[in-house]
N, C-alpha and C. Protein backbone atom coordinates (compact mmCIF):
# COMPACT_ATOMS: atom_id res chain seq x y z
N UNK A 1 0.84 -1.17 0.00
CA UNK A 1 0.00 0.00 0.00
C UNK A 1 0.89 1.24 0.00
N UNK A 2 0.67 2.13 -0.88
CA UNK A 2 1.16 3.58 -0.94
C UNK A 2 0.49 4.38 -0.41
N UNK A 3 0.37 5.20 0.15
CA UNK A 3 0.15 6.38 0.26
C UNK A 3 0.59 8.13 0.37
N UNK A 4 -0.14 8.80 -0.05
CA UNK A 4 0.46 10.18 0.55
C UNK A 4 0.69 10.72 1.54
N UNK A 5 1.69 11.30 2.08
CA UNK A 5 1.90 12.53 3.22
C UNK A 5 1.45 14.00 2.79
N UNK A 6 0.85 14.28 3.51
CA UNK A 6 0.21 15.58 3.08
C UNK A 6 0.31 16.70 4.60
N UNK A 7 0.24 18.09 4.64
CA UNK A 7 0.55 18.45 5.43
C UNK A 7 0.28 18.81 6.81
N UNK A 8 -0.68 17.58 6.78
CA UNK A 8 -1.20 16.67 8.23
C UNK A 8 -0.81 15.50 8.52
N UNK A 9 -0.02 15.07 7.91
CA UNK A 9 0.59 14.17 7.94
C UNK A 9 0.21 12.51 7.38
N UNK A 10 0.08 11.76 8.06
CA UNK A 10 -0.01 10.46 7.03
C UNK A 10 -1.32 9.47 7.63
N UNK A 11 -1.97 9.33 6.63
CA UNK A 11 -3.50 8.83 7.34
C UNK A 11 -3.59 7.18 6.95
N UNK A 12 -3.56 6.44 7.80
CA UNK A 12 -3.41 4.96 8.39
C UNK A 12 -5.19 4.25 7.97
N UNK A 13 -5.15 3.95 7.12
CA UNK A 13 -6.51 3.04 7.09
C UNK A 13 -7.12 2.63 8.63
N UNK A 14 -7.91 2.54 8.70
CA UNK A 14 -8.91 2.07 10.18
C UNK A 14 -8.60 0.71 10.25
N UNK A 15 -9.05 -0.37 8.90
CA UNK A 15 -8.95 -1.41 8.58
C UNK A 15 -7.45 -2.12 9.27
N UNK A 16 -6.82 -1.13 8.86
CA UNK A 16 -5.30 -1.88 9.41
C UNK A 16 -4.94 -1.71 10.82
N UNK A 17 -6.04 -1.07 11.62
CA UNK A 17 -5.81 -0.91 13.02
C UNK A 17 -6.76 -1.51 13.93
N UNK A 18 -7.64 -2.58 12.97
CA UNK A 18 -8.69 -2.96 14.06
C UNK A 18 -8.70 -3.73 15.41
N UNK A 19 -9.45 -2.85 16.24
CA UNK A 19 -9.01 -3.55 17.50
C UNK A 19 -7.75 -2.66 18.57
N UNK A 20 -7.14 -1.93 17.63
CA UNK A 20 -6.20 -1.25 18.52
C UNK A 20 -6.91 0.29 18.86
N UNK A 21 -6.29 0.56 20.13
CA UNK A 21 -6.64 1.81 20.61
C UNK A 21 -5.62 2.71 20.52
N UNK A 22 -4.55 2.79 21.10
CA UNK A 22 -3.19 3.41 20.87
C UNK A 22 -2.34 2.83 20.13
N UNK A 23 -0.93 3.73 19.21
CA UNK A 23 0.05 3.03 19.05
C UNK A 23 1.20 3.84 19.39
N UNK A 24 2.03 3.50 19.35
CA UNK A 24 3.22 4.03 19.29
C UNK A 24 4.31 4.05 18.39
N UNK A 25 4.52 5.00 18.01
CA UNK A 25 5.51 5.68 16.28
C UNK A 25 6.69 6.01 16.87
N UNK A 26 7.60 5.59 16.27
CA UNK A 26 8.98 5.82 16.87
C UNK A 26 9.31 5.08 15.48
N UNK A 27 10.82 5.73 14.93
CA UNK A 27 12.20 5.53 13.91
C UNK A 27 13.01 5.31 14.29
N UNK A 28 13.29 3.84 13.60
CA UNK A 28 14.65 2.63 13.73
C UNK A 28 15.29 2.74 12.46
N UNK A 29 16.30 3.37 12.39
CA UNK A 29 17.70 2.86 11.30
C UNK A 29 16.90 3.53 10.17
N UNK A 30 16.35 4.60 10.13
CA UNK A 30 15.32 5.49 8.98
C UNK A 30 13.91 4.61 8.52
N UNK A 31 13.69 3.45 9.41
CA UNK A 31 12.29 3.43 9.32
C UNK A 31 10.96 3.79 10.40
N UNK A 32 9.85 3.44 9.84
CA UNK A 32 8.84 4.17 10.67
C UNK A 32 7.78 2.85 11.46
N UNK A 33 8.19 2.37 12.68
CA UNK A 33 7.48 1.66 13.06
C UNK A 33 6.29 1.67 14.01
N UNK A 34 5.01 1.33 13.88
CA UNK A 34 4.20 1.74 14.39
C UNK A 34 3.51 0.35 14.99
N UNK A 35 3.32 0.41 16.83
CA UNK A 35 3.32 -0.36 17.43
C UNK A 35 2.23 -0.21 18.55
N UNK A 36 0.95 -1.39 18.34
CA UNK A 36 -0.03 -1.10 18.94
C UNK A 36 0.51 -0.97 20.31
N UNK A 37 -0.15 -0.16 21.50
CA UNK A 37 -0.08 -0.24 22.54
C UNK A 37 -1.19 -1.01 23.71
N UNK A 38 -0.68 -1.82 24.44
CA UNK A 38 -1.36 -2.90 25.39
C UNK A 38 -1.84 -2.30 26.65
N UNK A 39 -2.31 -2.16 27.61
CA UNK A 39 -2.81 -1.85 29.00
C UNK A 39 -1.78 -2.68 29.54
N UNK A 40 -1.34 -3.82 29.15
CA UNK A 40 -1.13 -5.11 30.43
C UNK A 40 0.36 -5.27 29.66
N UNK A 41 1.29 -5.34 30.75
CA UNK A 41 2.40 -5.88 29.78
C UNK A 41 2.69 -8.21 30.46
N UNK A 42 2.28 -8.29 29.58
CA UNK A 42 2.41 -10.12 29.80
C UNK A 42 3.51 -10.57 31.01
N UNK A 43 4.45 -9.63 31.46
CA UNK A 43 5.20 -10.26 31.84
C UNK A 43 4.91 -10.54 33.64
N UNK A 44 3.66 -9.31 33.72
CA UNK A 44 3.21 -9.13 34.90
C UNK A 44 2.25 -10.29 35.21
N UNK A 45 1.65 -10.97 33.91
CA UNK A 45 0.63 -12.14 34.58
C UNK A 45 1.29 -13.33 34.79
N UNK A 46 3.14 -13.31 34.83
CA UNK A 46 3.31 -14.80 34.75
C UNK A 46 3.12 -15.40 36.17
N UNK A 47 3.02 -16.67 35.60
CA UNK A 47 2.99 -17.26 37.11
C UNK A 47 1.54 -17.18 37.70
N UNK A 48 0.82 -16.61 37.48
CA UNK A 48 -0.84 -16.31 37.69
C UNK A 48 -1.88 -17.35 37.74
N UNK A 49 -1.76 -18.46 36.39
CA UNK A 49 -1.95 -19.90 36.29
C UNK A 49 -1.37 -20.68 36.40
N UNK A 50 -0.83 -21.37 36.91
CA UNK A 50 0.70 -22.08 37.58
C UNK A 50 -0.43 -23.37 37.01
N UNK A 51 0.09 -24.55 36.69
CA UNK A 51 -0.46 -25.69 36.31
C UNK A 51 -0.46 -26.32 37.82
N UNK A 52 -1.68 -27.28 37.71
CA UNK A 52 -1.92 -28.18 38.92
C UNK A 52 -1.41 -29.06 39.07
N UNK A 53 -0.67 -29.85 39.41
CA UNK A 53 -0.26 -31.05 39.47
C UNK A 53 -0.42 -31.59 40.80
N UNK A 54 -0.82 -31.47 41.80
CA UNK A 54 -0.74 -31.72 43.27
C UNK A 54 0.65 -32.26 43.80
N UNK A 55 1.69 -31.00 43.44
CA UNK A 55 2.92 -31.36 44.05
C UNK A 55 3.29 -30.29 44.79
N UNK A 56 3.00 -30.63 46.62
CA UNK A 56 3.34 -29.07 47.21
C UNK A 56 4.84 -28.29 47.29
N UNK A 57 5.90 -29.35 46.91
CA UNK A 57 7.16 -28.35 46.89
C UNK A 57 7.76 -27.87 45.38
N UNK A 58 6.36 -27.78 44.51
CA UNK A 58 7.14 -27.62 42.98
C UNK A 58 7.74 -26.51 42.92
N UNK A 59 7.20 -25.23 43.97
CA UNK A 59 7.89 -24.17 43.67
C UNK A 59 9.57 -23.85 43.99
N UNK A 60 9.71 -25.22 45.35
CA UNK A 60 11.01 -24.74 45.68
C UNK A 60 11.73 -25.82 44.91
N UNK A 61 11.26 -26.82 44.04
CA UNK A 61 11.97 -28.04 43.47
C UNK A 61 11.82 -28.21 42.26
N UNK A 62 11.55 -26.94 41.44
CA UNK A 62 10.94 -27.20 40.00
C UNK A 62 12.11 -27.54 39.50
N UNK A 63 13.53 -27.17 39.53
CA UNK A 63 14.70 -27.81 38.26
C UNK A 63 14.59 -28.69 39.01
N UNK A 64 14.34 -29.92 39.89
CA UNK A 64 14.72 -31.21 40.12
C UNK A 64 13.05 -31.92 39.24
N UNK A 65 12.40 -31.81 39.32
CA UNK A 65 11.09 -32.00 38.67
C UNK A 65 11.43 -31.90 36.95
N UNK A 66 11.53 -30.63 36.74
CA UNK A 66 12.33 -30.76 35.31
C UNK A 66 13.09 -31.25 34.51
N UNK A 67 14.17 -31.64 35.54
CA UNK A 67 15.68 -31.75 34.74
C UNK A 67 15.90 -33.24 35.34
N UNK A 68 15.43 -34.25 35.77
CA UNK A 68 15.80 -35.27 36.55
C UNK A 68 15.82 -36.55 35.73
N UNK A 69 16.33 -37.34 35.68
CA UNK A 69 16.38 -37.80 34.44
C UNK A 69 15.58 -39.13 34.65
């Protein structure tokens, strides 16, 4: 897709943003990347659903659980 810049600058189809509310525009190495923005960053829910297994010391024994041969 081409488009023009005009002297409002550059108008983004709707279509190509559905679903997003914010983004964020910032230039890498002379390009123009534009990057939806999230409320939640993923790294905050880890651990939140921990799988069940009914093993009460997995948290302090998970590399022996893992790695045990």
């Amino acid at each position: 897709m081409r488009t023009k810049v005009t002297a409002d600058g550059l108008l983004i189809p709707k279509r190509l943003l559905q679903g997003v509310e914010e983004v964020e525009i910032r230039q890498e190495q002379g390009i123009l990347v534009i990057v939806p923005v999230t409320d939640h960053d993923p790294i905050l829910t880890l651990g939140t659903e921990p799988i069940d297994l009914e093993i009460a010391d997995a948290s302090v024994r998970h590399d022996d659980y893992l790695y045990q041969p």
